[in-house]
PDB file of N, CA and C in Angstrom:
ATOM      1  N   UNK A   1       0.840  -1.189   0.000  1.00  0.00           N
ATOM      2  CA  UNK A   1       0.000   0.000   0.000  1.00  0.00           C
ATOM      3  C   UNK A   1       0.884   1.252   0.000  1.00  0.00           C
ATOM      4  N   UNK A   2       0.577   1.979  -0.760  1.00  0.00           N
ATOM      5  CA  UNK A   2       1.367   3.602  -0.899  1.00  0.00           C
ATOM      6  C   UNK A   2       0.921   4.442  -0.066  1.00  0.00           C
ATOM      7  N   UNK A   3       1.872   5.047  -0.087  1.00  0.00           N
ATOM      8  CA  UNK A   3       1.775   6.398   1.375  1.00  0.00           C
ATOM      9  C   UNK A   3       1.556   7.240   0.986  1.00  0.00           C
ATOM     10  N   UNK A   4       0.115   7.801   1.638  1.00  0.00           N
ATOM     11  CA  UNK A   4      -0.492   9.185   1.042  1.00  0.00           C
ATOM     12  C   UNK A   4       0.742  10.515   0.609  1.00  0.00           C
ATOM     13  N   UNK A   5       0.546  10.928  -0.476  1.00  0.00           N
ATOM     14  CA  UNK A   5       1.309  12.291  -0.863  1.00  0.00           C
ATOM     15  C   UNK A   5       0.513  13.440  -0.556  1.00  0.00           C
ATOM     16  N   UNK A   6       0.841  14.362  -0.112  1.00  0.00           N
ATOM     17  CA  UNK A   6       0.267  15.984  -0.214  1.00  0.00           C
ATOM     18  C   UNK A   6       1.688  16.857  -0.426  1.00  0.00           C
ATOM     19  N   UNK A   7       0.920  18.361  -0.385  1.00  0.00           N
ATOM     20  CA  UNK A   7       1.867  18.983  -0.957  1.00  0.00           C
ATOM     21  C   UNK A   7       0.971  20.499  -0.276  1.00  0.00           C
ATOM     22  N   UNK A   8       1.867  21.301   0.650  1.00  0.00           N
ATOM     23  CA  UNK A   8       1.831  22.518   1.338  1.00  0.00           C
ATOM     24  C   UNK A   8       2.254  23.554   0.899  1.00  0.00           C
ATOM     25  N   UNK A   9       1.443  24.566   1.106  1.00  0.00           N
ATOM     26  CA  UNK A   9       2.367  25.894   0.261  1.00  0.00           C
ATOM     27  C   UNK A   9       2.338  26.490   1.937  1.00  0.00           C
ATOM     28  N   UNK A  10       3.493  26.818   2.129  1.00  0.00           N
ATOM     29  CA  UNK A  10       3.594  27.940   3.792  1.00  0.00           C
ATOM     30  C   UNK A  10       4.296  28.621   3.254  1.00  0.00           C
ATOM     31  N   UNK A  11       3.967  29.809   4.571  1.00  0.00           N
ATOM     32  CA  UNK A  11       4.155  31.292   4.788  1.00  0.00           C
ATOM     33  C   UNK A  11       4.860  31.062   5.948  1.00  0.00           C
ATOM     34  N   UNK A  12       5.871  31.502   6.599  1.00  0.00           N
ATOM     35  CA  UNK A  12       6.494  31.217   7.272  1.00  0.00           C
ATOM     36  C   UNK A  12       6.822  32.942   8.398  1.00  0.00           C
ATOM     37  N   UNK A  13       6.483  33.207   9.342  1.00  0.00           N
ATOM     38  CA  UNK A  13       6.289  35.059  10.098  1.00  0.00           C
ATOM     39  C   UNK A  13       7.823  34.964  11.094  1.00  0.00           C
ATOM     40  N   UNK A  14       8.078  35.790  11.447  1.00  0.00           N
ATOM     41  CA  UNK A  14       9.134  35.501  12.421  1.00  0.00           C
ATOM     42  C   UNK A  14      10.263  36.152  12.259  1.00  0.00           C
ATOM     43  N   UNK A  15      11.408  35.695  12.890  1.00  0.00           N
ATOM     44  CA  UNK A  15      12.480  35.528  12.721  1.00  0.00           C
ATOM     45  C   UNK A  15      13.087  34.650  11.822  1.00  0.00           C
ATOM     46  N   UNK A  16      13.053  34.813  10.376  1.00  0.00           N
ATOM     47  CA  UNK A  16      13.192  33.737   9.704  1.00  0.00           C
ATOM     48  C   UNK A  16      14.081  34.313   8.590  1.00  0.00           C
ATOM     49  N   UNK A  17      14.768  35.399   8.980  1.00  0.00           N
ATOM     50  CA  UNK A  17      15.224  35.296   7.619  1.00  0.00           C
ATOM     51  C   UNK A  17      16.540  35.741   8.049  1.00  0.00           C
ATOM     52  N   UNK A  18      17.775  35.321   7.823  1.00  0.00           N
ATOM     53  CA  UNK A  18      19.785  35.579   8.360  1.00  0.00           C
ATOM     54  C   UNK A  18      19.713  34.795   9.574  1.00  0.00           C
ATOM     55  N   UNK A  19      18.896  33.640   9.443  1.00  0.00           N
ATOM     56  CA  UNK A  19      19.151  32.640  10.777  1.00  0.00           C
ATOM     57  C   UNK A  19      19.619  31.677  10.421  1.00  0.00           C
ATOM     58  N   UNK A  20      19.595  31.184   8.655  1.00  0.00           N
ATOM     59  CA  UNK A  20      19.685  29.815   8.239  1.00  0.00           C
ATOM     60  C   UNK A  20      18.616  29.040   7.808  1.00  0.00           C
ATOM     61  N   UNK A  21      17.279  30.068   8.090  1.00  0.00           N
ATOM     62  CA  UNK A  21      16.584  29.294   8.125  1.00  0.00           C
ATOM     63  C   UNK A  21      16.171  28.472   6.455  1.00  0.00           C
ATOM     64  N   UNK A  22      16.426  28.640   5.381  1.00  0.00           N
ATOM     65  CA  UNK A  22      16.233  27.952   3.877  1.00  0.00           C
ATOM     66  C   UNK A  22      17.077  27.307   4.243  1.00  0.00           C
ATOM     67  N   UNK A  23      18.508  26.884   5.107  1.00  0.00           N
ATOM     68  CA  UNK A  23      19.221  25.889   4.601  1.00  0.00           C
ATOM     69  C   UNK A  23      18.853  24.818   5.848  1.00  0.00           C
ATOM     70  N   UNK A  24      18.741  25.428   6.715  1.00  0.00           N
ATOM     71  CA  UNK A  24      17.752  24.073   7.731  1.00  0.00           C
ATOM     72  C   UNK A  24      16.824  23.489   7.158  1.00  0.00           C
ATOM     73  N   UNK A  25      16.139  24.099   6.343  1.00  0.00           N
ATOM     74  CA  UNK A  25      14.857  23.425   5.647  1.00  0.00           C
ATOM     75  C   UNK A  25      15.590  22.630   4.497  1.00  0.00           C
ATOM     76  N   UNK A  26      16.110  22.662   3.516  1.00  0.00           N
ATOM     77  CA  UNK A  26      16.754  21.933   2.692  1.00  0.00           C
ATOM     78  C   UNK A  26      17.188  20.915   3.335  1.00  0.00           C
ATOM     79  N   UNK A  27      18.158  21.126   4.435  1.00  0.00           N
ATOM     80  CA  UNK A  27      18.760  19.781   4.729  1.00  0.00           C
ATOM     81  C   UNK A  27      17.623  18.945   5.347  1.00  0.00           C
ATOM     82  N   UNK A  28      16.514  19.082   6.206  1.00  0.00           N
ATOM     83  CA  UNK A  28      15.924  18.404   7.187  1.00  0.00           C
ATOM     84  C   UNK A  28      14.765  18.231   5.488  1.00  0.00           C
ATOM     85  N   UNK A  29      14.400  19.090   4.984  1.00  0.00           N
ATOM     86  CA  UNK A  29      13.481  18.418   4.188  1.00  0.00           C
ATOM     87  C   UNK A  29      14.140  16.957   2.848  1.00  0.00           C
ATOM     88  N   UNK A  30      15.155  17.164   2.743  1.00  0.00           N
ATOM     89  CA  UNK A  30      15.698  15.731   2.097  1.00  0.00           C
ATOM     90  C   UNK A  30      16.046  14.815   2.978  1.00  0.00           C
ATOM     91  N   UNK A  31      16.075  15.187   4.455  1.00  0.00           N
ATOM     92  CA  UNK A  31      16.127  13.867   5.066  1.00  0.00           C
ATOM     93  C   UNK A  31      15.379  13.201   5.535  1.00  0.00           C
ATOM     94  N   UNK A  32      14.035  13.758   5.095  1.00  0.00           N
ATOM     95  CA  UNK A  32      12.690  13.059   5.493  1.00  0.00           C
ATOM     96  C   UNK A  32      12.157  12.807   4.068  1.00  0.00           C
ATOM     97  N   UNK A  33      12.941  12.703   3.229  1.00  0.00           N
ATOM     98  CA  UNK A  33      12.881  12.462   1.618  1.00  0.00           C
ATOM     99  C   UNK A  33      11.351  13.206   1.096  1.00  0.00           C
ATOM    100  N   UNK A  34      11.415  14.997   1.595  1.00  0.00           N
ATOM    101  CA  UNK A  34      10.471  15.725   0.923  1.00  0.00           C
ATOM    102  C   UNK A  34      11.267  15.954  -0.225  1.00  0.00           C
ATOM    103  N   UNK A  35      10.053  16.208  -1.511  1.00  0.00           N
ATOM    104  CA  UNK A  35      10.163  17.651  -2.411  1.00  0.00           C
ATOM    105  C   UNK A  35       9.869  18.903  -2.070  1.00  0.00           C
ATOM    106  N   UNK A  36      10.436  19.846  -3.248  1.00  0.00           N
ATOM    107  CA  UNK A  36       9.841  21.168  -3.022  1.00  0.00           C
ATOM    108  C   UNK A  36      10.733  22.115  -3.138  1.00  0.00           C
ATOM    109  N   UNK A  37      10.553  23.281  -2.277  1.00  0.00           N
ATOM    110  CA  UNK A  37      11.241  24.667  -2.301  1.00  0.00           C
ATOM    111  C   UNK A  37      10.982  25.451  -1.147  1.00  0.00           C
ATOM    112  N   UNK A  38      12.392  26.535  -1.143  1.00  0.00           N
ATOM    113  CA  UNK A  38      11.660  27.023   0.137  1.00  0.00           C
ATOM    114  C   UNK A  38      12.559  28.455  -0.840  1.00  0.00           C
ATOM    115  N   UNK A  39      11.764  29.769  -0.270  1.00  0.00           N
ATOM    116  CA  UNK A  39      12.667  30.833  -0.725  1.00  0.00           C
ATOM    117  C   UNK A  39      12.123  32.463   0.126  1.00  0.00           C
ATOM    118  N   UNK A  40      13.206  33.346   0.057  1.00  0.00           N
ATOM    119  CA  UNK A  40      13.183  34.601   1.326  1.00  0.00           C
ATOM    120  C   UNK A  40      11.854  35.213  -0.244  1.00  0.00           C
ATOM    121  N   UNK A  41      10.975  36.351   1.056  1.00  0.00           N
ATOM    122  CA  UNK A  41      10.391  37.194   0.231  1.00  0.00           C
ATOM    123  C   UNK A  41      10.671  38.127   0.679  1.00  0.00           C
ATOM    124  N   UNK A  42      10.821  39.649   0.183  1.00  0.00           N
ATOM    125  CA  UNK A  42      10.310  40.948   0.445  1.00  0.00           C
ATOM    126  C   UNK A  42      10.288  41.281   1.602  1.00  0.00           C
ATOM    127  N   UNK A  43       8.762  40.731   2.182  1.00  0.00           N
ATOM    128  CA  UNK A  43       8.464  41.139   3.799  1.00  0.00           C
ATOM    129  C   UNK A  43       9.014  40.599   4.477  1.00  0.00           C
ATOM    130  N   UNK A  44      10.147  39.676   4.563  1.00  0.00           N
ATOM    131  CA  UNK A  44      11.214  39.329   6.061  1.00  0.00           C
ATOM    132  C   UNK A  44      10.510  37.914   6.212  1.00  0.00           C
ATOM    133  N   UNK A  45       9.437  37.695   5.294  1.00  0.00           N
ATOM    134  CA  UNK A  45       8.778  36.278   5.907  1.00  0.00           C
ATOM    135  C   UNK A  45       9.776  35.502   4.742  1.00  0.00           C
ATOM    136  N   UNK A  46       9.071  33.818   4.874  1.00  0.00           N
ATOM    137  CA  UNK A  46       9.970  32.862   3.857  1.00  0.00           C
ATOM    138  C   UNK A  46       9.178  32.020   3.368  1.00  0.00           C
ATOM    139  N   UNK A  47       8.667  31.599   1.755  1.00  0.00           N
ATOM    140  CA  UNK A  47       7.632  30.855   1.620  1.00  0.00           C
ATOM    141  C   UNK A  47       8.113  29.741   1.099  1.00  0.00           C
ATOM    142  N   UNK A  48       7.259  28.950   1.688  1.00  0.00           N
ATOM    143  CA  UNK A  48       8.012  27.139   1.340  1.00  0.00           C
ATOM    144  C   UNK A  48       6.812  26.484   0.441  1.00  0.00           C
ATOM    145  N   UNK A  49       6.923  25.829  -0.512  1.00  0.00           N
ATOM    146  CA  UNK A  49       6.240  24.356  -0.942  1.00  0.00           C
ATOM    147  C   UNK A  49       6.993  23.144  -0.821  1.00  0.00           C
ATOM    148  N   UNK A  50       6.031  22.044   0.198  1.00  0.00           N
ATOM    149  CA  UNK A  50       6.630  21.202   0.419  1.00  0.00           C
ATOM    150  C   UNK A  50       6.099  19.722   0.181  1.00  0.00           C
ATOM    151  N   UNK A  51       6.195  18.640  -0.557  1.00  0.00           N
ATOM    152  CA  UNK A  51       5.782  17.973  -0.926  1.00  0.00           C
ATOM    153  C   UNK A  51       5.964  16.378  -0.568  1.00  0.00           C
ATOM    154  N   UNK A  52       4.986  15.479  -0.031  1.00  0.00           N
ATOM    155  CA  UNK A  52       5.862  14.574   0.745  1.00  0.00           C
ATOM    156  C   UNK A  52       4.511  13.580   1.761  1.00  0.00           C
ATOM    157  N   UNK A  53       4.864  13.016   2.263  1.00  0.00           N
ATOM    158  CA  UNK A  53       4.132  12.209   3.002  1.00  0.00           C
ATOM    159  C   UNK A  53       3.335  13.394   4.570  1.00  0.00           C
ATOM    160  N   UNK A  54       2.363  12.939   4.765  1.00  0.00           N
ATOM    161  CA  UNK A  54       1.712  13.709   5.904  1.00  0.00           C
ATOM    162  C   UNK A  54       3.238  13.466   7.006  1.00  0.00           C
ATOM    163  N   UNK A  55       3.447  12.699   7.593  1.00  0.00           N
ATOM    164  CA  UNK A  55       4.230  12.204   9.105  1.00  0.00           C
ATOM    165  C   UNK A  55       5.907  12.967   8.302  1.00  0.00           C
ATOM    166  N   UNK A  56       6.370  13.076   7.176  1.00  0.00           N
ATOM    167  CA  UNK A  56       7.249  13.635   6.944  1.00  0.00           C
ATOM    168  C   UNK A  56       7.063  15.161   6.755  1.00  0.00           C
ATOM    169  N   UNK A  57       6.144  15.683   6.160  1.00  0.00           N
ATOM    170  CA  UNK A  57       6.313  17.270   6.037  1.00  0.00           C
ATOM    171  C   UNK A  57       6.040  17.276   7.819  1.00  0.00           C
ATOM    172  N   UNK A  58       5.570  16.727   8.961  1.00  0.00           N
ATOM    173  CA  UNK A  58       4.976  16.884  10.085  1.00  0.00           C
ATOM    174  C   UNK A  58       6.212  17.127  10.875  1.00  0.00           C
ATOM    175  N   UNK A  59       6.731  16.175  10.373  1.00  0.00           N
ATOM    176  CA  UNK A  59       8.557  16.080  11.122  1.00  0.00           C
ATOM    177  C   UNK A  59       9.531  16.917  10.759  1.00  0.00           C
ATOM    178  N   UNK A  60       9.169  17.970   9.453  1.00  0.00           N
ATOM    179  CA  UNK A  60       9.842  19.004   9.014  1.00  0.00           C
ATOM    180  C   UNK A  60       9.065  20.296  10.042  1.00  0.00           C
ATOM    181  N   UNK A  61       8.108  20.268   9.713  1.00  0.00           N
ATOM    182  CA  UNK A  61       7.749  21.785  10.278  1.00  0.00           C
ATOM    183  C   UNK A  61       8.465  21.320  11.720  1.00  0.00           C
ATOM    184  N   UNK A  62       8.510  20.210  12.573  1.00  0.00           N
ATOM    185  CA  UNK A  62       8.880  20.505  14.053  1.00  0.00           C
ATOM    186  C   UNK A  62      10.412  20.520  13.882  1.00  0.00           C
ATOM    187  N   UNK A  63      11.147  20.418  13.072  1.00  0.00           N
ATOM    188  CA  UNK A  63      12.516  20.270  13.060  1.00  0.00           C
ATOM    189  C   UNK A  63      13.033  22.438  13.150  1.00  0.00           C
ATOM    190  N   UNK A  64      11.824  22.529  12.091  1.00  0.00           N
ATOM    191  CA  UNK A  64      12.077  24.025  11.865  1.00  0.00           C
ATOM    192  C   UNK A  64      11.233  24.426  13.216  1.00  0.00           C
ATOM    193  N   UNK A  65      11.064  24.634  13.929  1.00  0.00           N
ATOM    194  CA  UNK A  65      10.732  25.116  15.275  1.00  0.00           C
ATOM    195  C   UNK A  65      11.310  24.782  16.018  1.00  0.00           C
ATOM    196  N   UNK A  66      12.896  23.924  16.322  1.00  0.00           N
ATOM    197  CA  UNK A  66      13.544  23.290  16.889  1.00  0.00           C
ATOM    198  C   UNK A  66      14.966  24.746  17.086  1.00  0.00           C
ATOM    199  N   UNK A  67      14.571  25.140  15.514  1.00  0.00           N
ATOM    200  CA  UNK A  67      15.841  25.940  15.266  1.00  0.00           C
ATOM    201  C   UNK A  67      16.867  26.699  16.130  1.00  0.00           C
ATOM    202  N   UNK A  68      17.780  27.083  16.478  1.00  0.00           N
ATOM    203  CA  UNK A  68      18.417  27.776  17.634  1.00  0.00           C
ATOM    204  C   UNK A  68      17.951  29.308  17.361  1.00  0.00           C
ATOM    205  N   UNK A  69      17.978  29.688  16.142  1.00  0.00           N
ATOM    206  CA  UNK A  69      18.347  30.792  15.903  1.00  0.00           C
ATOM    207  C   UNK A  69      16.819  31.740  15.254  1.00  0.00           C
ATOM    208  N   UNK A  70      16.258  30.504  14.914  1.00  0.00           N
ATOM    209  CA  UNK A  70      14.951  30.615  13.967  1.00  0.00           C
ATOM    210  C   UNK A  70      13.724  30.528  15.078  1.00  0.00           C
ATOM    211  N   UNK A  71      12.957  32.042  14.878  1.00  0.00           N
ATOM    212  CA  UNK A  71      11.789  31.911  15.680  1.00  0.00           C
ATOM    213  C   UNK A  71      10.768  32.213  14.908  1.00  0.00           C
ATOM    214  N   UNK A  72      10.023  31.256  14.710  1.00  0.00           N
ATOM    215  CA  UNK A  72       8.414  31.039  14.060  1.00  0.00           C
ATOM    216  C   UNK A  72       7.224  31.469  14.952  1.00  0.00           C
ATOM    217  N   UNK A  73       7.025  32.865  14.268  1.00  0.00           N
ATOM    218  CA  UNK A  73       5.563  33.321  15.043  1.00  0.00           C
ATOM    219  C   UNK A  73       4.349  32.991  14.737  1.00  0.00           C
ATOM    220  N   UNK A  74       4.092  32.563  13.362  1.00  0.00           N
ATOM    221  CA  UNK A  74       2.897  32.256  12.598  1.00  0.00           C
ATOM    222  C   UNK A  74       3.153  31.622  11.741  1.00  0.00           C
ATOM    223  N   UNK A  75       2.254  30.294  11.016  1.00  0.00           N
ATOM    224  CA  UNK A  75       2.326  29.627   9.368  1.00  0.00           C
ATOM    225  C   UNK A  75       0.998  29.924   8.454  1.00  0.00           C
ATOM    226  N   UNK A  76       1.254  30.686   8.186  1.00  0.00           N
ATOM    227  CA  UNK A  76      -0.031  30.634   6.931  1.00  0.00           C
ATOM    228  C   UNK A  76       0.191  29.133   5.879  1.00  0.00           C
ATOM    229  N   UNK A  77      -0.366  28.086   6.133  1.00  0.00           N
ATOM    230  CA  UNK A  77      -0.868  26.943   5.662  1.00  0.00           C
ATOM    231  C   UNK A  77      -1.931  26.309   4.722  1.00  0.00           C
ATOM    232  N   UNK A  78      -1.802  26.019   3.588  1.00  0.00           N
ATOM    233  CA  UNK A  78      -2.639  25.560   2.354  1.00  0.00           C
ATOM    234  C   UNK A  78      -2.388  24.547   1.825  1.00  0.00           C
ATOM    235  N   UNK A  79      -2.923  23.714   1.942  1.00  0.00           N
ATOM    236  CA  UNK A  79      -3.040  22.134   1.049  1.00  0.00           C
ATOM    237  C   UNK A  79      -3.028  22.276  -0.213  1.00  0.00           C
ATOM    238  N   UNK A  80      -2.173  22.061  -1.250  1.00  0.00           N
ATOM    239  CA  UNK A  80      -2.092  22.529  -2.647  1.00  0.00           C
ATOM    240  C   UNK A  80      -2.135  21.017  -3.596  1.00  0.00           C
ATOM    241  N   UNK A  81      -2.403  21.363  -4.991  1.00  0.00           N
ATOM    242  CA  UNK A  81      -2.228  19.814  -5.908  1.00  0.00           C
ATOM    243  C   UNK A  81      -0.619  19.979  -5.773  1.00  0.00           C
ATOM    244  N   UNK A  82      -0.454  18.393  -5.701  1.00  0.00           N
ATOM    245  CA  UNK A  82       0.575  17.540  -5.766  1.00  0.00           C
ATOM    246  C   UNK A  82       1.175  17.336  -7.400  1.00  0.00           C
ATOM    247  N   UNK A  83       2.961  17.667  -7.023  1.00  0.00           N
ATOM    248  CA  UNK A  83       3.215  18.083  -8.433  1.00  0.00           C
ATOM    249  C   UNK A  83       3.992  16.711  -8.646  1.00  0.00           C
ATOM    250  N   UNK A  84       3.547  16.108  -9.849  1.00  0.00           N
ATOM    251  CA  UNK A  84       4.572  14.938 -10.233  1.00  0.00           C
ATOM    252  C   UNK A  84       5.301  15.203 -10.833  1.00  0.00           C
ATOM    253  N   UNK A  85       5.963  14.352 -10.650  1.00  0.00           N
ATOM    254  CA  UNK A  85       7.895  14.117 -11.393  1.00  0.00           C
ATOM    255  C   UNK A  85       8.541  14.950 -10.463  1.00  0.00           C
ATOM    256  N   UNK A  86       8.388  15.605  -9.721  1.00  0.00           N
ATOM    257  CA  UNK A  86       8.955  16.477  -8.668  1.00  0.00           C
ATOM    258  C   UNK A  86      10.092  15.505  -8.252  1.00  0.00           C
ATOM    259  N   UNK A  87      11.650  16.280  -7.998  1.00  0.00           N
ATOM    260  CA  UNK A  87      12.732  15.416  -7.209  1.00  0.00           C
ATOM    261  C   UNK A  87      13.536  16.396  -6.601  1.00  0.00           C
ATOM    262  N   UNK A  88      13.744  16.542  -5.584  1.00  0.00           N
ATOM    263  CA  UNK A  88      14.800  17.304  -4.771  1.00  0.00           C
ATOM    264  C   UNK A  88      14.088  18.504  -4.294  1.00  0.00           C
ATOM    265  N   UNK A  89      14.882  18.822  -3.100  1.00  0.00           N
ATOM    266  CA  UNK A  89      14.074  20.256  -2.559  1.00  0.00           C
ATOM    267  C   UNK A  89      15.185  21.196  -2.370  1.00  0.00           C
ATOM    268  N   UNK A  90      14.829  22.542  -3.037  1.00  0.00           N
ATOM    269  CA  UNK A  90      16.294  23.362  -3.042  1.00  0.00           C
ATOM    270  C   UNK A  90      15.965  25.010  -2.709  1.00  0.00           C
ATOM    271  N   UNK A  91      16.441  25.490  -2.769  1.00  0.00           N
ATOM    272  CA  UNK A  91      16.333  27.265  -2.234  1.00  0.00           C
ATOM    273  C   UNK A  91      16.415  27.834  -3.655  1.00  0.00           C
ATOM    274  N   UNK A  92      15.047  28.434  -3.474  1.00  0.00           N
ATOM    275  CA  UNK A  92      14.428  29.367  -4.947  1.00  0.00           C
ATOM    276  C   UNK A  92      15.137  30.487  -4.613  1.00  0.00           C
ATOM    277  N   UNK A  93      15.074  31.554  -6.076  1.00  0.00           N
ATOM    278  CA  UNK A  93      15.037  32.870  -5.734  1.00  0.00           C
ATOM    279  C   UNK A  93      16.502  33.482  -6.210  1.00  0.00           C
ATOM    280  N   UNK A  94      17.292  32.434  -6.854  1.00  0.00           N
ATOM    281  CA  UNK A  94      18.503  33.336  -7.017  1.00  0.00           C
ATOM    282  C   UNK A  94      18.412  33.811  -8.667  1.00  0.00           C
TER     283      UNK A  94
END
């Protein structure tokens, strides 16, 4: 039996941006073998799509609240379609 896929678009409020926080997410999101992206916006926030099993994106968002440096005040959260052929999760925006 296959393991449900979904796929999250977050908004990420806080302290989130010259903490590390895109490269904490890269590393912890391939080690829970997500897809996706994460990248800085404008307003100091950081928006992620993340693609992956429920219990793995679950184990990402708490990894990123774990952060030393990274403080998460709010997630703006949306269940989005699931993109196939998708492989690797990397930092948008350059």
């Amino acid at each position: 039996m296959r393991e449900e896929i979904i796929r999250e678009h977050v908004i990420f409020h806080g302290r989130v941006q010259g903490v590390g926080f895109r490269y904490q997410a890269v590393y912890a999101a391939r080690s829970f073998n997500l897809t996706g992206w994460v990248e800085n916006l404008p307003d100091g926030s950081v928006e992620m799509e993340v693609q992956g099993t429920p219990v793995g994106i679950a184990c990402l968002m708490k990894h990123m609240r774990s952060g030393h440096w990274i403080r998460i005040d709010d997630m703006d959260v949306d269940q989005i379609p699931v993109v196939s052929g998708e492989r690797g999760f990397g930092v948008r925006g350059y």
